[in-house]
Protein backbone atom coordinates (compact mmCIF):
# COMPACT_ATOMS: atom_id res chain seq x y z
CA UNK A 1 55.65 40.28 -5.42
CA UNK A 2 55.46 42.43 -2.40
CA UNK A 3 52.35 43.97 -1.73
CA UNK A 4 50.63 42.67 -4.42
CA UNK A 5 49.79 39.23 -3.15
CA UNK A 6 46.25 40.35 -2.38
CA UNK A 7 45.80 41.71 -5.83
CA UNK A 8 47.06 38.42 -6.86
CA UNK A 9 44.68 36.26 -4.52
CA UNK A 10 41.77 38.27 -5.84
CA UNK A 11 42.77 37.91 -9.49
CA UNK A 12 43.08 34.03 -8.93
CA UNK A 13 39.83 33.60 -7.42
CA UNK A 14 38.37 35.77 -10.16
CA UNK A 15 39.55 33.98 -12.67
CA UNK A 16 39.28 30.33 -11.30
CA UNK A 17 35.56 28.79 -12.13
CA UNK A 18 35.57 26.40 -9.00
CA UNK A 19 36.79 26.66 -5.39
CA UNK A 20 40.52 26.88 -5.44
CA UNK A 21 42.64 25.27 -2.78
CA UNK A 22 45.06 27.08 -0.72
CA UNK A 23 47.67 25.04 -1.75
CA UNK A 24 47.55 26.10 -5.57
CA UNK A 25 46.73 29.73 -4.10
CA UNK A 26 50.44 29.07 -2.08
CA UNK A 27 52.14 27.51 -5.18
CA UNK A 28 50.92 30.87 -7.46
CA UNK A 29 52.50 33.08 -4.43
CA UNK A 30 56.17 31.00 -4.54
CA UNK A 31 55.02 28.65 -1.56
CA UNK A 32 54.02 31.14 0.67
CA UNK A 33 53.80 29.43 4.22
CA UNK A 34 49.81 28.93 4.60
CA UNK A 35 49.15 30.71 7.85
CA UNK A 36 50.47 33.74 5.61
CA UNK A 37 48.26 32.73 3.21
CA UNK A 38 45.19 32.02 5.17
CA UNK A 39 45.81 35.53 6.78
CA UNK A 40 45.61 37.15 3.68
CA UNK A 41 42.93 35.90 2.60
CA UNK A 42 41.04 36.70 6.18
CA UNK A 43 42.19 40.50 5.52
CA UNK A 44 40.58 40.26 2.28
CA UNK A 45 36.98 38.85 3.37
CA UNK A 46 37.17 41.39 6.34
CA UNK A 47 38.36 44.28 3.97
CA UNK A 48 35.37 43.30 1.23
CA UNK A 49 32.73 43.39 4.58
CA UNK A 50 34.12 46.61 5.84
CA UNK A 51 33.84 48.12 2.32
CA UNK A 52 30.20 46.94 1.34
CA UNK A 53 32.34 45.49 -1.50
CA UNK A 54 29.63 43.49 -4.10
CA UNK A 55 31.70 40.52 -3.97
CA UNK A 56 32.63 38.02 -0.93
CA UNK A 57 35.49 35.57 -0.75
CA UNK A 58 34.19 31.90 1.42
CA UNK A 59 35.93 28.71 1.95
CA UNK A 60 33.17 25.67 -0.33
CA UNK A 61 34.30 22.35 -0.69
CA UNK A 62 38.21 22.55 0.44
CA UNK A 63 39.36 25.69 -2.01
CA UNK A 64 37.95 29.46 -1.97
CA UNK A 65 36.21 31.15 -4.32
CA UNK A 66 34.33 34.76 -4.79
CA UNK A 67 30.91 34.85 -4.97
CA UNK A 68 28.48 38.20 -5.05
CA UNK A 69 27.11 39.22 -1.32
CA UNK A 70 23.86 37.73 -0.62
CA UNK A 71 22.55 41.38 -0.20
CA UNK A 72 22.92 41.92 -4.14
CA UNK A 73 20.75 39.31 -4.62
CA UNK A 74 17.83 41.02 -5.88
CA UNK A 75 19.47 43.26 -8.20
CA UNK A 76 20.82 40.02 -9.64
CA UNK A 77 17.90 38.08 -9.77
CA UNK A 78 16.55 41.56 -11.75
CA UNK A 79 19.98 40.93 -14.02
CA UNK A 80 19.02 37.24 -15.15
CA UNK A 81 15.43 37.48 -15.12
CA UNK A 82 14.45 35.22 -17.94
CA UNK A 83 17.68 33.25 -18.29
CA UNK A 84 17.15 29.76 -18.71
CA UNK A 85 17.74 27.39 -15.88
CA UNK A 86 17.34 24.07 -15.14
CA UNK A 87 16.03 23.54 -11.31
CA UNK A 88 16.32 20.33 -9.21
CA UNK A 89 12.76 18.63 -9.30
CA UNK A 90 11.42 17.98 -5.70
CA UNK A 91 11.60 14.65 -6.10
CA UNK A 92 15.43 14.96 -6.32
CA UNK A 93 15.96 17.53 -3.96
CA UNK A 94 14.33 15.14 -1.52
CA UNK A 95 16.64 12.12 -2.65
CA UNK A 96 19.08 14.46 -2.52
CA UNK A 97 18.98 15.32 1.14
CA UNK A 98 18.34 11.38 1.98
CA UNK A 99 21.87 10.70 0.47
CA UNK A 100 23.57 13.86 2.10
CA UNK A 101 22.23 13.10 5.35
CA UNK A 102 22.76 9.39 5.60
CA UNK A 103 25.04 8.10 3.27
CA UNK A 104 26.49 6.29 2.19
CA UNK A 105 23.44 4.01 0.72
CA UNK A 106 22.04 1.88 -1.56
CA UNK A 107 19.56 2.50 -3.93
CA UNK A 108 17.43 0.08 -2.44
CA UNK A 109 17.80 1.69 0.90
CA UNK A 110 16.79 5.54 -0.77
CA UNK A 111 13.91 3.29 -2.32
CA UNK A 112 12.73 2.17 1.13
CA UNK A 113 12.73 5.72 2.48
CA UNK A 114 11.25 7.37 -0.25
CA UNK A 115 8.85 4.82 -0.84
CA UNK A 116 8.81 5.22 -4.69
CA UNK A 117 11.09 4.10 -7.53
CA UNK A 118 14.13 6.68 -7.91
CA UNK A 119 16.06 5.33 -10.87
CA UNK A 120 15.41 8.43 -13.20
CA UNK A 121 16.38 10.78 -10.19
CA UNK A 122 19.70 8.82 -9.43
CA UNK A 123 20.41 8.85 -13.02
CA UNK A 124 19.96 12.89 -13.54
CA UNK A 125 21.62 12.86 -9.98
CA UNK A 126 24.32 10.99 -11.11
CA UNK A 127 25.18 12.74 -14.72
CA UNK A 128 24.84 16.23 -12.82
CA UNK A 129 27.80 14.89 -10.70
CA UNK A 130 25.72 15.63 -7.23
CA UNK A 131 26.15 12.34 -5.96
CA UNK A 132 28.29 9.37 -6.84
CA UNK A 133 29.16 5.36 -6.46
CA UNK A 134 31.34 5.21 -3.68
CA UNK A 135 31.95 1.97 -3.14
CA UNK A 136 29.49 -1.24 -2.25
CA UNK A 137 28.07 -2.64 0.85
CA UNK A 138 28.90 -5.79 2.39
CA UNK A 139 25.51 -7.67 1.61
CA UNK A 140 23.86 -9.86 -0.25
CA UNK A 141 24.46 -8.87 -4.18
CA UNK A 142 27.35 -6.46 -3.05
CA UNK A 143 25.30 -3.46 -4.16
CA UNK A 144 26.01 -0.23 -4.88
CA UNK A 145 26.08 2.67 -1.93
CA UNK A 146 25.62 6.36 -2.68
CA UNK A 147 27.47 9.34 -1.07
CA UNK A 148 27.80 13.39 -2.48
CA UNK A 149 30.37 14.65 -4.27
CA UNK A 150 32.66 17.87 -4.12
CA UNK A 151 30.40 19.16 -6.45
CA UNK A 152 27.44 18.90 -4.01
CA UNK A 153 29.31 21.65 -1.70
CA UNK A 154 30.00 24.03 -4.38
CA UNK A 155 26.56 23.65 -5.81
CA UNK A 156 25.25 24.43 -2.47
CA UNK A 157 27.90 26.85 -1.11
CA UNK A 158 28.64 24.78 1.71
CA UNK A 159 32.52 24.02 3.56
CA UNK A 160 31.85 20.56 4.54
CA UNK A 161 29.09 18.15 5.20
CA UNK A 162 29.15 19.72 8.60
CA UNK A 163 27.22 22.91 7.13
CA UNK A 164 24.51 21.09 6.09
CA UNK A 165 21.64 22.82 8.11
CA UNK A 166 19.45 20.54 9.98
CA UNK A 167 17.35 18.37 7.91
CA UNK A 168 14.40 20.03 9.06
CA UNK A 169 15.75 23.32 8.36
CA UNK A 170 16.60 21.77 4.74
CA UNK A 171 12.98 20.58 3.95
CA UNK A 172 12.09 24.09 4.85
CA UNK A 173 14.33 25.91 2.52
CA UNK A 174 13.69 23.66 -0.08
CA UNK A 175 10.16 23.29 -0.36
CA UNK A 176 10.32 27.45 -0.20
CA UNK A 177 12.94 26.96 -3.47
CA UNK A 178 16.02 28.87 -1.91
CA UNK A 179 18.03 25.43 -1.81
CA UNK A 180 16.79 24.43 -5.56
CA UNK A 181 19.99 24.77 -7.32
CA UNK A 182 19.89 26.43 -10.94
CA UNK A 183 21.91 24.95 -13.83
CA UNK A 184 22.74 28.13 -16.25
CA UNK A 185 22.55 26.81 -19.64
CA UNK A 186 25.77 27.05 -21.35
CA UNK A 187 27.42 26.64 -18.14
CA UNK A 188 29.56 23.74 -16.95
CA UNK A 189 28.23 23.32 -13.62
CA UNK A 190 26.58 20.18 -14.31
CA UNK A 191 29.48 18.66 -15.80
CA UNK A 192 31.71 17.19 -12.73
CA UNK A 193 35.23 15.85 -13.06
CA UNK A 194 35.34 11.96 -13.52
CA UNK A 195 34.92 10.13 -10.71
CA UNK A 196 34.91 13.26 -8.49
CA UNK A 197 36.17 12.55 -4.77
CA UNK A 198 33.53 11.54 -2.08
CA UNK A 199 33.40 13.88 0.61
CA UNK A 200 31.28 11.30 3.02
CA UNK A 201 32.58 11.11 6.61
């Protein structure tokens, strides 16, 4: 394989449609130890910046993946104009944010702090694989509790709960749209895996 293992890297992430791990990225390269790995893929993203390349390679939800440069934004915003989307209602963005910042609830406790009935939210939530059951609180009833998915942090573009910006900061973006995350029709992106892991911590 030689020097082609960053020609291979790139045309794995090119072709993958979620974040892919580093150890599939290893097992594609015939186990390549992953600080070998990890390097090449450091002298890729560094190479890409250097270049002005259109295309970026960043770590989202425990895998990599290539997404455009946010500087090409508005020429692709100017490329989709008119595609059909589905957007995030405020209403869920702001249930949203309740169960990223301080889950894992109930839906009693969202209910409390949003002070208005979220079934249909939790239920879109829920079927667009944003958030998930992830287990039940030790109370009377044994309800439900609430935490994000994997699929939260590639919808958003974000590493690890730890990149969530401050909730402030969050409120801010969203109520100016650039955290309302579009659903491409005819994509998969609102179709999670079953059961997809709970990154709470």
């Amino acid at each position: 394989m030689g020097d082609n293992r960053k020609s291979v890297i790139e045309a794995l992430l090119l072709a993958s449609e979620r974040p892919l791990a580093l150890e599939k990225i290893r097992e594609v390269l015939d186990n390549l130890p992953a600080k070998d790995t990890l390097e090449l893929i450091e002298e890729m993203k560094k190479e890409y910046q250097e270049n002005n390349r259109g295309i970026r390679i960043t770590e989202i939800a425990g895998g990599f993946q290539m997404i455009t440069a946010p500087e090409f934004a508005p020429f692709l915003k100017k490329l989709f104009k008119g595609r059909n989307t589905e957007r995030l209602s405020k209403p869920a963005l702001e249930t949203l944010a309740i169960i990223a910042y301080k889950q894992p609830l109930t839906r009693g406790e969202i209910e409390l702090l949003r002070n208005v009935n979220v079934d249909g939210v939790m239920k879109s939530l829920l079927e667009k694989s944003l958030i998930r059951i992830s287990g039940r609180k030790k109370a009377a009833g044994n309800p439900y509790v609430y935490g994000t998915t994997r699929q939260f942090l590639e919808h958003f573009g974000l590493k690890s709960l730890q990149d969530l910006p401050k909730i402030e900061d969050f409120k801010t973006l969203a109520e100016k749209g650039e955290l309302i995350e579009e659903f491409p029709e005819g994509e998969n992106h609102a179709e999670g895996e079953n059961g997809p892991e709970s990154i709470a911590q």
